[in-house]
PDB file of N, CA and C in Angstrom:
ATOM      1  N   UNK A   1     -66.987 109.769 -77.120  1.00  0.00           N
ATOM      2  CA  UNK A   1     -68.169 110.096 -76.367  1.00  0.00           C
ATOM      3  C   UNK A   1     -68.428 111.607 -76.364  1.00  0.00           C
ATOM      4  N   UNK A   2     -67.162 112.336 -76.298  1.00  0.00           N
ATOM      5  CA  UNK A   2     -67.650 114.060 -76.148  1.00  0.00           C
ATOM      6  C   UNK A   2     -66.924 114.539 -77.280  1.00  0.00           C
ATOM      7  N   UNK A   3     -66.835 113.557 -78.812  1.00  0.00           N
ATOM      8  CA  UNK A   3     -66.553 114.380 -79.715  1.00  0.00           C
ATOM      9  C   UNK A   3     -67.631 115.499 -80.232  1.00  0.00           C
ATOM     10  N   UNK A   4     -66.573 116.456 -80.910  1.00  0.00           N
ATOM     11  CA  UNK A   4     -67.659 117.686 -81.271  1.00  0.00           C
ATOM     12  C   UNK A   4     -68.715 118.918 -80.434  1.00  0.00           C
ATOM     13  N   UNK A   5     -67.990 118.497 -78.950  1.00  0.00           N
ATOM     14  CA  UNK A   5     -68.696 118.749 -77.973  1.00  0.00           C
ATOM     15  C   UNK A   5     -67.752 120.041 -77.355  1.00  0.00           C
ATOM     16  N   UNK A   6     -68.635 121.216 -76.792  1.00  0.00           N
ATOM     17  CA  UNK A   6     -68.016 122.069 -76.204  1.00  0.00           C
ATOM     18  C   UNK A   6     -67.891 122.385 -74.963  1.00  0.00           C
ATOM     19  N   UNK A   7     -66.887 122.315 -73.821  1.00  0.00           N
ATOM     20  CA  UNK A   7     -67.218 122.379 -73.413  1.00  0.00           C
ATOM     21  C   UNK A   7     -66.464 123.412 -71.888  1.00  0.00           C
ATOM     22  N   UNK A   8     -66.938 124.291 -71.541  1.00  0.00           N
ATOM     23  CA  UNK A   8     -66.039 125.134 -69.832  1.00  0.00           C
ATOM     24  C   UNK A   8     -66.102 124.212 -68.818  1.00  0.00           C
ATOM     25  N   UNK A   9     -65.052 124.785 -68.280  1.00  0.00           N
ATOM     26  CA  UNK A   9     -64.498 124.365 -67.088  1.00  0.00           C
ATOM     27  C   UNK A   9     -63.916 125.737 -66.060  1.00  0.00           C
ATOM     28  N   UNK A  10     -65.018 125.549 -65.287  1.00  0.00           N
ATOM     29  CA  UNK A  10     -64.219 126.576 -64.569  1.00  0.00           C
ATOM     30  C   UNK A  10     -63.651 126.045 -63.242  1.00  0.00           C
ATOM     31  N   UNK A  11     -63.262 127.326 -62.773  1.00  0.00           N
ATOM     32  CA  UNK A  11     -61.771 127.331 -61.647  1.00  0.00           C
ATOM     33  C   UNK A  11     -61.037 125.918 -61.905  1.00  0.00           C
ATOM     34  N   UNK A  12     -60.302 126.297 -63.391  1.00  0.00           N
ATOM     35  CA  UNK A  12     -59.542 125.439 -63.986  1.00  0.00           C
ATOM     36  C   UNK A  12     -58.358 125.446 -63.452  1.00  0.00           C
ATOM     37  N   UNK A  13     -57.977 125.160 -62.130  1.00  0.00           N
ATOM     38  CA  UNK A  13     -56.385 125.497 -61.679  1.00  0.00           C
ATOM     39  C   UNK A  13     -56.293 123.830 -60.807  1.00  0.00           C
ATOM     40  N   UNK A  14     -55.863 123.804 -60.229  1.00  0.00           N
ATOM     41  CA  UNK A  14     -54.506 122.556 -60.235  1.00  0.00           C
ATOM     42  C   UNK A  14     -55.798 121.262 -59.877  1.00  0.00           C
ATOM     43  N   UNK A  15     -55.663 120.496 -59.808  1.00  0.00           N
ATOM     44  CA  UNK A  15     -56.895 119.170 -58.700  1.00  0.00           C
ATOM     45  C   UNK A  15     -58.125 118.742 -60.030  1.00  0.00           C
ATOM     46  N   UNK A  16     -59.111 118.868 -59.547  1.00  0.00           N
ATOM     47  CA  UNK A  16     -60.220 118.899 -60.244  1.00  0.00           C
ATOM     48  C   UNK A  16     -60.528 119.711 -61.586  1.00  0.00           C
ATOM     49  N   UNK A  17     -60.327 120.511 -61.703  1.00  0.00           N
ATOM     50  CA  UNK A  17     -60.591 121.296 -62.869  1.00  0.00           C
ATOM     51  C   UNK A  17     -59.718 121.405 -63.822  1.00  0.00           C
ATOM     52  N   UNK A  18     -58.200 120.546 -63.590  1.00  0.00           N
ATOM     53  CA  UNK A  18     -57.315 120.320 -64.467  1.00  0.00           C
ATOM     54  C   UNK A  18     -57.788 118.583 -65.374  1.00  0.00           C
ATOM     55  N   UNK A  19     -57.881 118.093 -64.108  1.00  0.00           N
ATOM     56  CA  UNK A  19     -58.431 116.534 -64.280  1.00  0.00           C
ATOM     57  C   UNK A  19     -59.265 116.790 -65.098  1.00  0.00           C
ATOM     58  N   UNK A  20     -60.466 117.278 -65.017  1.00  0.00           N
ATOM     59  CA  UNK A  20     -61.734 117.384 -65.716  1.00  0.00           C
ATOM     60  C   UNK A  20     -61.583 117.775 -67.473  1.00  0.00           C
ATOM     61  N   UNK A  21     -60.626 119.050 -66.849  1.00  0.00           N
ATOM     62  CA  UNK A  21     -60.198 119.411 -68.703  1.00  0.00           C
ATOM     63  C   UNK A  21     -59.197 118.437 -69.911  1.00  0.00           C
ATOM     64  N   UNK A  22     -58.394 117.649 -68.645  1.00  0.00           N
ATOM     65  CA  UNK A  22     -57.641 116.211 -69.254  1.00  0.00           C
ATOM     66  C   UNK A  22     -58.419 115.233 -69.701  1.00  0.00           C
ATOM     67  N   UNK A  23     -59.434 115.050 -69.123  1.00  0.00           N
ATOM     68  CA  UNK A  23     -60.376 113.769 -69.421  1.00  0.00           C
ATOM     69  C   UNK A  23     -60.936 114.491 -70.660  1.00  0.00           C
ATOM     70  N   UNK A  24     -61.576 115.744 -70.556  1.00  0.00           N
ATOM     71  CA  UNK A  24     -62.792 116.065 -71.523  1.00  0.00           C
ATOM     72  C   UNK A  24     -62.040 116.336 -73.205  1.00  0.00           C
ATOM     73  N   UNK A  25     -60.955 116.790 -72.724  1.00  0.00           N
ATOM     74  CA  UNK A  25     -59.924 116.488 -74.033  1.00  0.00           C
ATOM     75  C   UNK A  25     -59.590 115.512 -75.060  1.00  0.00           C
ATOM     76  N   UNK A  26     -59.451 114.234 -73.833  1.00  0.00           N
ATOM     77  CA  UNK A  26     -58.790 113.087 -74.537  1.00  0.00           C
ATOM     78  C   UNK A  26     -60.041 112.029 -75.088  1.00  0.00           C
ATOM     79  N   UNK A  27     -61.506 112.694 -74.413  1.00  0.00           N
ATOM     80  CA  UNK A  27     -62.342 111.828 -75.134  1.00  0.00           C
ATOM     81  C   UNK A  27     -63.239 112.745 -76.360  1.00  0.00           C
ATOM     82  N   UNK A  28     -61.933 113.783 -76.760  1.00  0.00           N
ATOM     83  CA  UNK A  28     -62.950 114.501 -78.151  1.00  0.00           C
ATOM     84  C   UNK A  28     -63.485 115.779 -78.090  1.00  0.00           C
ATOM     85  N   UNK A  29     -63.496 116.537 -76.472  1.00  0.00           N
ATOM     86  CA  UNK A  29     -63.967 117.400 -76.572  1.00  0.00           C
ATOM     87  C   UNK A  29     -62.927 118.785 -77.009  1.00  0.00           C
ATOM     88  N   UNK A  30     -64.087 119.988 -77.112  1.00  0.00           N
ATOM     89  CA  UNK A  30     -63.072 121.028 -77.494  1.00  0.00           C
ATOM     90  C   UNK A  30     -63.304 121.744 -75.695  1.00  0.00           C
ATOM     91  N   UNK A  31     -62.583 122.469 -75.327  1.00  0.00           N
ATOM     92  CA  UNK A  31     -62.662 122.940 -73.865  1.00  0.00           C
ATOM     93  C   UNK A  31     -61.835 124.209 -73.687  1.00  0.00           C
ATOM     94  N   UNK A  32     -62.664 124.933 -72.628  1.00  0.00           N
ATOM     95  CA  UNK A  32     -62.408 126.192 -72.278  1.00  0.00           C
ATOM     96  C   UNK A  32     -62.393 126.308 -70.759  1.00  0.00           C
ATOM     97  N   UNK A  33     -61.072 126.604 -70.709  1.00  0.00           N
ATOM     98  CA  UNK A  33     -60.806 126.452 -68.974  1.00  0.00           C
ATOM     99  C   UNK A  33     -60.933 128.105 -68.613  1.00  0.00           C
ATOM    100  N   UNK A  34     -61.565 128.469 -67.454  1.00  0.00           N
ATOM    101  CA  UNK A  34     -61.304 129.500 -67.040  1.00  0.00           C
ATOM    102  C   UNK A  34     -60.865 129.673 -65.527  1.00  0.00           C
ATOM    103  N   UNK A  35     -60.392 130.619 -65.331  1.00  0.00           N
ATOM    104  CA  UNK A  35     -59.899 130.491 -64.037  1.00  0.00           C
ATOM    105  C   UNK A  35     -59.330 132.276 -63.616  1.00  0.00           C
ATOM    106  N   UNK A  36     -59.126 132.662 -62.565  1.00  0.00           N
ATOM    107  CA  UNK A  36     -58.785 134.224 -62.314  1.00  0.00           C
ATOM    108  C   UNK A  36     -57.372 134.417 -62.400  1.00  0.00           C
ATOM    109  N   UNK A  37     -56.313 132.966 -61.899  1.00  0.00           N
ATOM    110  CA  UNK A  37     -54.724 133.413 -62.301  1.00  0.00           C
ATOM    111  C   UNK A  37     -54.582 133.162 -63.820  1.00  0.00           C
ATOM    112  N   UNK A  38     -54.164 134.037 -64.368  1.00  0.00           N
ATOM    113  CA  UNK A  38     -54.010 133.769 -65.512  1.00  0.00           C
ATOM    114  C   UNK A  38     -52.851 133.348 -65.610  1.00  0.00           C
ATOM    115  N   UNK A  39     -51.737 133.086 -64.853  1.00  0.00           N
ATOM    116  CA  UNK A  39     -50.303 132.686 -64.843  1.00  0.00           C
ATOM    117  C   UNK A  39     -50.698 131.068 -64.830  1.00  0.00           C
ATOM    118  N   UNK A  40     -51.345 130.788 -64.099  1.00  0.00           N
ATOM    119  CA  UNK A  40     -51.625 128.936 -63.581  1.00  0.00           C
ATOM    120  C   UNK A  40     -52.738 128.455 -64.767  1.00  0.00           C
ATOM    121  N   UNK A  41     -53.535 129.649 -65.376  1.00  0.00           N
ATOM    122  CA  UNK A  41     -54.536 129.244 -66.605  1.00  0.00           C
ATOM    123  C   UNK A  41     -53.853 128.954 -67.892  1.00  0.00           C
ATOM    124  N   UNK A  42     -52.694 129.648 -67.866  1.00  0.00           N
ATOM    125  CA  UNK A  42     -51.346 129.596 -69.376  1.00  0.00           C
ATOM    126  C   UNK A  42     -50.615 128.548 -69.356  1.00  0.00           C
ATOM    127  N   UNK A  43     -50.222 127.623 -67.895  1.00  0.00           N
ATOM    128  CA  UNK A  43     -49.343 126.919 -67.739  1.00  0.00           C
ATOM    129  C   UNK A  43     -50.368 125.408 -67.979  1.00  0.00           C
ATOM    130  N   UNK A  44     -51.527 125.700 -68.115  1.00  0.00           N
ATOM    131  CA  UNK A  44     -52.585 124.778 -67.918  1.00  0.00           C
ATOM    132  C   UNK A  44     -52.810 124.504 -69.388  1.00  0.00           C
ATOM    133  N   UNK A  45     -53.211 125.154 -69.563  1.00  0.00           N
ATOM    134  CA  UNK A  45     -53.549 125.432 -72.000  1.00  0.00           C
ATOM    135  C   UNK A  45     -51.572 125.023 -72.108  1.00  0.00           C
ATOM    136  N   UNK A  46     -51.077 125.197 -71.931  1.00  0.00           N
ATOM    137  CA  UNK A  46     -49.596 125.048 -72.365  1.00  0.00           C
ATOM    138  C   UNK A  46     -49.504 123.002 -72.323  1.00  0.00           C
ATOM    139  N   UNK A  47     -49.395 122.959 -70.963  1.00  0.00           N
ATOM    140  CA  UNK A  47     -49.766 121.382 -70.528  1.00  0.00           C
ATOM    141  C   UNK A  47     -50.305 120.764 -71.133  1.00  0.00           C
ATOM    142  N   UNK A  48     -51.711 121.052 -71.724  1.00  0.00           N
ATOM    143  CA  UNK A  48     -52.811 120.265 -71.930  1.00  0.00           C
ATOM    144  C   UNK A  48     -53.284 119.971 -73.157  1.00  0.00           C
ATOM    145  N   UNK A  49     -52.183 121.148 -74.309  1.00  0.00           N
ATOM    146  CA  UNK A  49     -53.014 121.815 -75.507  1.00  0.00           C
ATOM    147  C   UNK A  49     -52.648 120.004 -76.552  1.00  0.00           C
ATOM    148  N   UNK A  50     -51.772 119.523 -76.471  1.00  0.00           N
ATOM    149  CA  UNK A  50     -50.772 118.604 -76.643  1.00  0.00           C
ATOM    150  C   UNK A  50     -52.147 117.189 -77.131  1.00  0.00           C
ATOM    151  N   UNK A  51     -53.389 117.370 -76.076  1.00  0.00           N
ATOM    152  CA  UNK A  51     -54.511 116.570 -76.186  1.00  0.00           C
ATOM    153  C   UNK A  51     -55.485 116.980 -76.958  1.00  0.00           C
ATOM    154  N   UNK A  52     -55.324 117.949 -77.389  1.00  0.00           N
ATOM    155  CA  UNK A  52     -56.596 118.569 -78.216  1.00  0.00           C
ATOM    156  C   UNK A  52     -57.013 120.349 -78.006  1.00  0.00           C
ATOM    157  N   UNK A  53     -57.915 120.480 -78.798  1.00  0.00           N
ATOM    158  CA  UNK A  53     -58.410 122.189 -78.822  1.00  0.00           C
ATOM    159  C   UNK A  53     -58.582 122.553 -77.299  1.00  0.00           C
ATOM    160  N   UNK A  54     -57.526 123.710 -76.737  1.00  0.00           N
ATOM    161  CA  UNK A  54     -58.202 124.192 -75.737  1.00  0.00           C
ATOM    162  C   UNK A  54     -57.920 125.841 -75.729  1.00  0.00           C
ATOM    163  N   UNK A  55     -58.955 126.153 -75.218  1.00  0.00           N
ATOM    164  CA  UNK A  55     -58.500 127.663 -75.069  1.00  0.00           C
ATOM    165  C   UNK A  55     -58.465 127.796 -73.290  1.00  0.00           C
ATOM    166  N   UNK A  56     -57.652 129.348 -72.775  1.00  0.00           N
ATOM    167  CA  UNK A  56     -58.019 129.785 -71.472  1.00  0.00           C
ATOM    168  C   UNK A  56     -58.299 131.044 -71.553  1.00  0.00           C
ATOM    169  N   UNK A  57     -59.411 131.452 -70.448  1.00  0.00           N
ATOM    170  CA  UNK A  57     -60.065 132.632 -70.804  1.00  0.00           C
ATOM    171  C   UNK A  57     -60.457 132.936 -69.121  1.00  0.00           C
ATOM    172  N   UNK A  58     -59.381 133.876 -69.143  1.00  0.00           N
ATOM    173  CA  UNK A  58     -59.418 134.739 -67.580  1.00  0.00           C
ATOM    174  C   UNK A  58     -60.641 135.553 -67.366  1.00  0.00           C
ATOM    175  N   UNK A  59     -61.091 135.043 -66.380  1.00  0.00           N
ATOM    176  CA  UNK A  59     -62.302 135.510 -66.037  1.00  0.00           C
ATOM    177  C   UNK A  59     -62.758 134.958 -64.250  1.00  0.00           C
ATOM    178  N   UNK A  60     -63.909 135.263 -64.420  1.00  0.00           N
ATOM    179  CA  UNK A  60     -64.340 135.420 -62.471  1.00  0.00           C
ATOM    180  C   UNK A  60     -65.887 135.380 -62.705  1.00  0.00           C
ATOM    181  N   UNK A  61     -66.672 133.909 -62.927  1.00  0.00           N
ATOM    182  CA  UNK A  61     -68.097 133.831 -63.254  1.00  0.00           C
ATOM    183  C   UNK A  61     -68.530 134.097 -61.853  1.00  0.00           C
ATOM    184  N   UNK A  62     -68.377 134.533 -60.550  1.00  0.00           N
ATOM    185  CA  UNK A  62     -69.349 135.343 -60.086  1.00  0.00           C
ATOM    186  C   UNK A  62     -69.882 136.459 -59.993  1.00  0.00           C
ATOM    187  N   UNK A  63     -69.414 137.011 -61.336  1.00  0.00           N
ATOM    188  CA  UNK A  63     -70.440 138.290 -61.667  1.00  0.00           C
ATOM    189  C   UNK A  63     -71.028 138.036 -63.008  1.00  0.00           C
ATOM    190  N   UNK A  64     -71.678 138.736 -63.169  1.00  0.00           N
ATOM    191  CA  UNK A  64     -72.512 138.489 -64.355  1.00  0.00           C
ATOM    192  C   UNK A  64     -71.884 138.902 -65.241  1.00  0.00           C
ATOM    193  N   UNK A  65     -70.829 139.782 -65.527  1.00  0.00           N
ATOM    194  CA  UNK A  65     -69.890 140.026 -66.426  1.00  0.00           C
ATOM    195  C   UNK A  65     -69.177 139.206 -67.108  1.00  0.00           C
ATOM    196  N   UNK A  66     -68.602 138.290 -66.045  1.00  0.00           N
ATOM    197  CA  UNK A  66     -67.556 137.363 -66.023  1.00  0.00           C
ATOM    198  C   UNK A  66     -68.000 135.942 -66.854  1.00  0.00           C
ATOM    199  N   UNK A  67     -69.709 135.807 -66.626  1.00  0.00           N
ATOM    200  CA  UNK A  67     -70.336 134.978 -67.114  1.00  0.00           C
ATOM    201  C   UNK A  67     -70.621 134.699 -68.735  1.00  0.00           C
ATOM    202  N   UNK A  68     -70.716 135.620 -68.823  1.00  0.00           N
ATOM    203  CA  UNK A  68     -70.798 136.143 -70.657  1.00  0.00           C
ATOM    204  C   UNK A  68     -69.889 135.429 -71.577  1.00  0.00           C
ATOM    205  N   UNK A  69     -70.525 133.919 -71.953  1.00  0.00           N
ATOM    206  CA  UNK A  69     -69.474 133.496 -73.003  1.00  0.00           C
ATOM    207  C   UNK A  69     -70.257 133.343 -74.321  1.00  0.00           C
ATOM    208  N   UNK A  70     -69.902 132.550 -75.394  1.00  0.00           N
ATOM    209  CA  UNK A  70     -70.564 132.200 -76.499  1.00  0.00           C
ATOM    210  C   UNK A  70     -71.237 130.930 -76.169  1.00  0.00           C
ATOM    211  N   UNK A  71     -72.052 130.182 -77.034  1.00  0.00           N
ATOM    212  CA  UNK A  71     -71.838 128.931 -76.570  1.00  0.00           C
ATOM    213  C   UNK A  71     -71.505 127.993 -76.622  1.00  0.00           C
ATOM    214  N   UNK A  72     -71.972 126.745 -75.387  1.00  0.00           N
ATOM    215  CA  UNK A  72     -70.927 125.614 -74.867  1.00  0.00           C
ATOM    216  C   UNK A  72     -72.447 124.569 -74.494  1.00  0.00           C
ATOM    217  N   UNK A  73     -71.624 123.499 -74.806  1.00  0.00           N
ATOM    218  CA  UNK A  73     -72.772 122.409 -74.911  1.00  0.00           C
ATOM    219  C   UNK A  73     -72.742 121.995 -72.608  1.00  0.00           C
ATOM    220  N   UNK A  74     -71.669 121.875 -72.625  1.00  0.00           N
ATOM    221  CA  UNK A  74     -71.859 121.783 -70.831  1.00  0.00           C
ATOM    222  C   UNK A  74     -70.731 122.398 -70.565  1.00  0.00           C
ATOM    223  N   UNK A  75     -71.313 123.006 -68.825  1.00  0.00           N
ATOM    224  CA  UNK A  75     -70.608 123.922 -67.806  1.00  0.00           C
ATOM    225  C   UNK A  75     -69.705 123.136 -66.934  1.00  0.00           C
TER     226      UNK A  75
END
């Protein structure tokens, strides 16, 4: 269903945003977790990588800085 598909996840840390990046993995997608600990974002891509393409990319999307990615088919 989300092969070929790109897609972030943010405040990728433990509950929901881990779940979300497990599911979006195992049905095909490629995924980009972000999150501000980068200690709990490494242990997360470490965990997860095992299901498919993921990257983590420390960052803080409430600034407009932080927001700045390439693109991604969904947020």
């Amino acid at each position: 269903m989300l092969n070929g598909k790109r897609i972030i996840i943010a405040g990728a840390g433990p509950g929901t945003g881990s779940a979300t990046a497990y599911l979006a993995l195992v049905n095909g997608a490629s995924v980009a977790i972000i999150a501000r600990n980068e200690a709990r974002l490494n242990a997360l891509k470490a965990e997860l990588s095992r299901y498919g393409r993921i990257e983590a990319i420390k960052g803080d999307l409430s600034t407009a800085k932080g927001a700045v990615f390439g693109f991604y088919d969904c947020l």
